[in-house]
Protein backbone atom coordinates (compact mmCIF):
# COMPACT_ATOMS: atom_id res chain seq x y z
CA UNK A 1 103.36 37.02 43.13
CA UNK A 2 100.45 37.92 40.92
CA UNK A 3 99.39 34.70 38.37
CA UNK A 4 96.67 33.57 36.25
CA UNK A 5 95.09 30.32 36.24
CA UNK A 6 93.84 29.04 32.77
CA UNK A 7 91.01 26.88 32.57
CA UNK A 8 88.65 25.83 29.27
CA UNK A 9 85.42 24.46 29.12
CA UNK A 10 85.11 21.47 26.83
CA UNK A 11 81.09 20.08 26.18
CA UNK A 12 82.20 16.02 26.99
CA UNK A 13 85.07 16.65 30.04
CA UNK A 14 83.42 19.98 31.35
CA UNK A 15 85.56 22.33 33.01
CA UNK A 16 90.07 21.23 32.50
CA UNK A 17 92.42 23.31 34.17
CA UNK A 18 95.41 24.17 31.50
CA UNK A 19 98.11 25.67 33.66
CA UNK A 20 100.08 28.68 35.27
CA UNK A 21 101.06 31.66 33.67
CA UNK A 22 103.19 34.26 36.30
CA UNK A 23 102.66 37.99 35.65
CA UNK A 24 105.76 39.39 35.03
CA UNK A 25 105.00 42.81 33.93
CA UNK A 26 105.97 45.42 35.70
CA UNK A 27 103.50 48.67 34.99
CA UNK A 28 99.94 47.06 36.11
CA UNK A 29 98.68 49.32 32.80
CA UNK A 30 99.38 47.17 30.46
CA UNK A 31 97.87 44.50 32.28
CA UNK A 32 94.71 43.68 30.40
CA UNK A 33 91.91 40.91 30.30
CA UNK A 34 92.71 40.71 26.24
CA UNK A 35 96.19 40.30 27.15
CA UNK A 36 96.32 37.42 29.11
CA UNK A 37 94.32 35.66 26.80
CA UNK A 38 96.60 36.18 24.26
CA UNK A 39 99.59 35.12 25.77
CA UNK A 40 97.55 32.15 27.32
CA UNK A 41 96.52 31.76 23.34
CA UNK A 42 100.50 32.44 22.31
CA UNK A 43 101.71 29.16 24.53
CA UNK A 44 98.41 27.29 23.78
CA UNK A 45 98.63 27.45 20.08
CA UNK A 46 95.79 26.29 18.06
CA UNK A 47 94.72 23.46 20.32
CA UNK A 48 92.03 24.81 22.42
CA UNK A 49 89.52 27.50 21.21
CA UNK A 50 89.80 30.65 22.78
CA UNK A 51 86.04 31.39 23.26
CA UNK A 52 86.16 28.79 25.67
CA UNK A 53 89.00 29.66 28.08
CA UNK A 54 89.19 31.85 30.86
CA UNK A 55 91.30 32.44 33.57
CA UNK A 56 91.29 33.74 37.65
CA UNK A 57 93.80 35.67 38.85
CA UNK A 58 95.64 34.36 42.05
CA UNK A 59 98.62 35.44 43.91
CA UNK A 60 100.81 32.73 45.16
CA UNK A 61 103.69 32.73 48.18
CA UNK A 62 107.03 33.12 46.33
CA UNK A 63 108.42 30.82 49.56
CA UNK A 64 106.15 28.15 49.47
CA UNK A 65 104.36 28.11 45.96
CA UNK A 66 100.98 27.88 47.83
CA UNK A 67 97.87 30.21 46.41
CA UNK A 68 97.34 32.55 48.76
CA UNK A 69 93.88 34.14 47.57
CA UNK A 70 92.19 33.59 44.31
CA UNK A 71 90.47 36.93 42.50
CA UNK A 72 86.70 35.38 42.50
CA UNK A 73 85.66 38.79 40.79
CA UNK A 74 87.98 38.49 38.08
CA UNK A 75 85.65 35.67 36.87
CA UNK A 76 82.82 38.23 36.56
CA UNK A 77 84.16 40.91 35.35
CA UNK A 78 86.35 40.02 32.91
């Protein structure tokens, strides 16, 4: 299963890890660097400033919940 880890960088704690979110779509087009923000934004709310979150995109074992690679690119590119 395809899933994004959120992180944000705050100046005193440096680098906090914020959650989860699992990819649910279904046609990879609409899958978008803008739009996982966003929804990471929509569940966030105004508590954490956008300009200072990212996320990597991992894909985790649906049996045992373990990450199974992490997207190191995604980091770069997006």
């Amino acid at each position: 299963m395809l899933a994004y880890e959120l992180y944000t960088f705050n100046k005193k704690k440096g680098y906090e890890f914020i959650g989860v979110l699992p990819e649910r779509r279904k046609t990879p087009m609409r899958i978008t660097r803008d739009s996982v923000m966003n929804w990471g934004k929509s569940l966030l709310g105004g508590d954490v400033d956008s300009r200072n979150m990212f996320f990597k995109r991992v894909a985790i074992d649906s049996l045992s919940g373990r990450i199974l690679w992490v997207d190191l690119l995604s980091l770069i590119t997006e």
